[in-house]
Protein backbone atom coordinates (compact mmCIF):
# COMPACT_ATOMS: atom_id res chain seq x y z
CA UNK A 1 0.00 0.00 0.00
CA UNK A 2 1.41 3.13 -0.85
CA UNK A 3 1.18 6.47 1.33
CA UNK A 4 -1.10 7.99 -1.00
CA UNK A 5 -3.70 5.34 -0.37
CA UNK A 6 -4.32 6.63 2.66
CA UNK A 7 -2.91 8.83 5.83
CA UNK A 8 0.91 8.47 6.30
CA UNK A 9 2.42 8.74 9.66
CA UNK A 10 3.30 12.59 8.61
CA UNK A 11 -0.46 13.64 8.29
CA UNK A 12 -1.76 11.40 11.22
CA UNK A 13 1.15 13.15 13.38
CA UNK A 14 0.09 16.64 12.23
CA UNK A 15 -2.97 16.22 13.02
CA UNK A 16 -2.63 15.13 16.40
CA UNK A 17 -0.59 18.13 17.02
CA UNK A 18 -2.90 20.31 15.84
CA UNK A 19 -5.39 19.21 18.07
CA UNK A 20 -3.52 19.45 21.02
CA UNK A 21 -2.37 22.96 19.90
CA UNK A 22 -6.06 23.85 20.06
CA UNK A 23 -6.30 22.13 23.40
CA UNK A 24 -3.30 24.14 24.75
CA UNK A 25 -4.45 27.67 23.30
CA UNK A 26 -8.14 26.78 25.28
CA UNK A 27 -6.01 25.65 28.27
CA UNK A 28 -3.79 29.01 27.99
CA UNK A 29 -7.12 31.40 27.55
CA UNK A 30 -8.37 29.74 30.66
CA UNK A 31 -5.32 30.17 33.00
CA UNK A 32 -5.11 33.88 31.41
CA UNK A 33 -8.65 34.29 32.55
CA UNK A 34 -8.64 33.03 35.63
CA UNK A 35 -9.35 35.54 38.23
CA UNK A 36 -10.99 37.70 36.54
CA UNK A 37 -14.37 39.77 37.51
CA UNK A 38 -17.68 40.62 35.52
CA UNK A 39 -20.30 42.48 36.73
CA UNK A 40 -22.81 39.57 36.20
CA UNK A 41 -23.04 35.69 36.31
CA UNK A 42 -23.85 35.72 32.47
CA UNK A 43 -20.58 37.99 31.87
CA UNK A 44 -18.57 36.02 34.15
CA UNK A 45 -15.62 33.79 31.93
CA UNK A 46 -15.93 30.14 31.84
CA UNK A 47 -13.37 27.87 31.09
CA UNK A 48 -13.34 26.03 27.32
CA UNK A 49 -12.32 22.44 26.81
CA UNK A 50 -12.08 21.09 22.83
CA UNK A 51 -13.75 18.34 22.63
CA UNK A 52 -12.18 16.05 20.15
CA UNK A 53 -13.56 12.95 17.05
CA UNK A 54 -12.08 10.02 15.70
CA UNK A 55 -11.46 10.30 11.83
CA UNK A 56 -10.99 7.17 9.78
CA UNK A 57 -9.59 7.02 6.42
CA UNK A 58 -10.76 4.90 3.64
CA UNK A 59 -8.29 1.89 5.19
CA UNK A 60 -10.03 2.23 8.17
CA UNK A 61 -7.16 4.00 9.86
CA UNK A 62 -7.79 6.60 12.76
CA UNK A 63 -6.59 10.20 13.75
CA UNK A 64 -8.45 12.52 15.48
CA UNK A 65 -9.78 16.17 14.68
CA UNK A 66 -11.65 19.10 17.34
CA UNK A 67 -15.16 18.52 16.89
CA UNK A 68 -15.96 21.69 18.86
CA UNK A 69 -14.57 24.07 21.80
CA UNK A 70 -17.72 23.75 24.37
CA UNK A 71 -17.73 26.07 27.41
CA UNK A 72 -17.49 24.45 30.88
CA UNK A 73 -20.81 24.41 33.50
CA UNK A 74 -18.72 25.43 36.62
CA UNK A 75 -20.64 28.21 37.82
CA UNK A 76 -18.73 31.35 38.18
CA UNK A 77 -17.88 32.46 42.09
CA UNK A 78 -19.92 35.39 43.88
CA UNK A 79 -17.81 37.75 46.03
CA UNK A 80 -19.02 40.43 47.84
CA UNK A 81 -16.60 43.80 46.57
CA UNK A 82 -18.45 46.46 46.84
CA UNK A 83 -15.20 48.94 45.82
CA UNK A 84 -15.13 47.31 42.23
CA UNK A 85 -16.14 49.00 39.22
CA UNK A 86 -17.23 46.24 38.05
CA UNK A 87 -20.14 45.61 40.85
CA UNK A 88 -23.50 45.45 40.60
CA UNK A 89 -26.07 47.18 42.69
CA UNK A 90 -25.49 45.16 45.77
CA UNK A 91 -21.53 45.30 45.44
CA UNK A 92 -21.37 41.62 43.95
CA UNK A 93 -18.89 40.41 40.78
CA UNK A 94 -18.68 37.32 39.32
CA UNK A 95 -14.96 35.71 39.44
CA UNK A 96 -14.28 33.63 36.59
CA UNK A 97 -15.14 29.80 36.53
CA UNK A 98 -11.63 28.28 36.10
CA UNK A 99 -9.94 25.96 38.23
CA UNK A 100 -6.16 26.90 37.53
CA UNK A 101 -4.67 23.80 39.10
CA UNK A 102 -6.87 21.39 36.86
CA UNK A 103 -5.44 23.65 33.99
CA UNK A 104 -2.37 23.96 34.73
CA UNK A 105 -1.88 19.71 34.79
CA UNK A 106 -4.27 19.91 31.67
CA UNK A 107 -1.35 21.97 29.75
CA UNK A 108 1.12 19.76 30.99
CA UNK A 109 -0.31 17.06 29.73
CA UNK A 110 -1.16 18.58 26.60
CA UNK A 111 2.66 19.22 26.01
CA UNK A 112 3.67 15.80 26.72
CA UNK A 113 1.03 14.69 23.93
CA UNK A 114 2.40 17.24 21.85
CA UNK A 115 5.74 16.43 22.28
CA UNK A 116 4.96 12.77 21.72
CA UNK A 117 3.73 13.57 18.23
CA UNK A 118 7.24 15.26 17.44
CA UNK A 119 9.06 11.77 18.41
CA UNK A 120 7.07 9.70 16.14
CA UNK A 121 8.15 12.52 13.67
CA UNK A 122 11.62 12.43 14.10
CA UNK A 123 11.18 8.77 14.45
CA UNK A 124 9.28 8.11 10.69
CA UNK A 125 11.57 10.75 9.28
CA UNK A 126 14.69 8.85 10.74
CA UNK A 127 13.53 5.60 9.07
CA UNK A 128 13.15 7.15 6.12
CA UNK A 129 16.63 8.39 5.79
CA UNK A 130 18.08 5.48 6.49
CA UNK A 131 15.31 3.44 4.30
CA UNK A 132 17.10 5.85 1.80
CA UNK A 133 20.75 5.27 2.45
CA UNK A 134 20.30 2.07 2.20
CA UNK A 135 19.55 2.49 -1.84
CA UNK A 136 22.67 4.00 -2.10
């Protein structure tokens, strides 16, 4: 079977990574957010997680792609501040719904997937070089 039948390491690789690029650019937004202040519950930043599908190729081989970024239910935090600008009438703002530590393992994690990706990389493109010294 030749590459062009189907997905070659190369594009099932890539793909990966883009995917957890998207998961690390959600993860980043939400750690960047974190702490933040609205003047409402609706206003009020909630964290994103990509949610991700299995793709199969015509020779029934899978790699995944971000189905969509969905927005998490955590319910943002009340605090009582009435000096804020951002306050409503009773002195209340919304603190954004993000739980930093669970982020902060998700982007770990993300960049160990990532980083994964680029070893089978190097790996396929090492074989390949020697698959083509070997003609020599």
């Amino acid at each position: 079977m030749t590459m062009a039948a189907g997905l070659s390491i190369f594009d099932i690789s890539g793909r990966a990574m883009s995917a957890q690029l998207v998961r690390l650019n959600t993860t980043a937004s939400n750690l960047a957010n974190a702490g933040t202040v609205a003047g409402s519950e609706g206003e009020a930043y909630r964290s994103m997680k990509p949610v991700f599908r299995t793709v199969m190729d015509g020779a029934g081989r899978a790699t995944v792609a971000v189905d969509q970024v969905t927005s998490s239910k955590m319910a943002p935090t009340k605090r009582y501040d009435p000096d804020n600008p951002l306050a409503d009438a009773d002195g209340n703002v919304w603190e954004a719904a993000v739980d930093s530590a669970a982020e902060l393992v998700e982007m770990v994690e993300t960049a160990r997937q990532y980083q994964n990706n680029v070893q089978v990389l190097d790996t396929a493109k090492g074989l390949i070089n020697e698959t083509l010294r070997l003609g020599q």
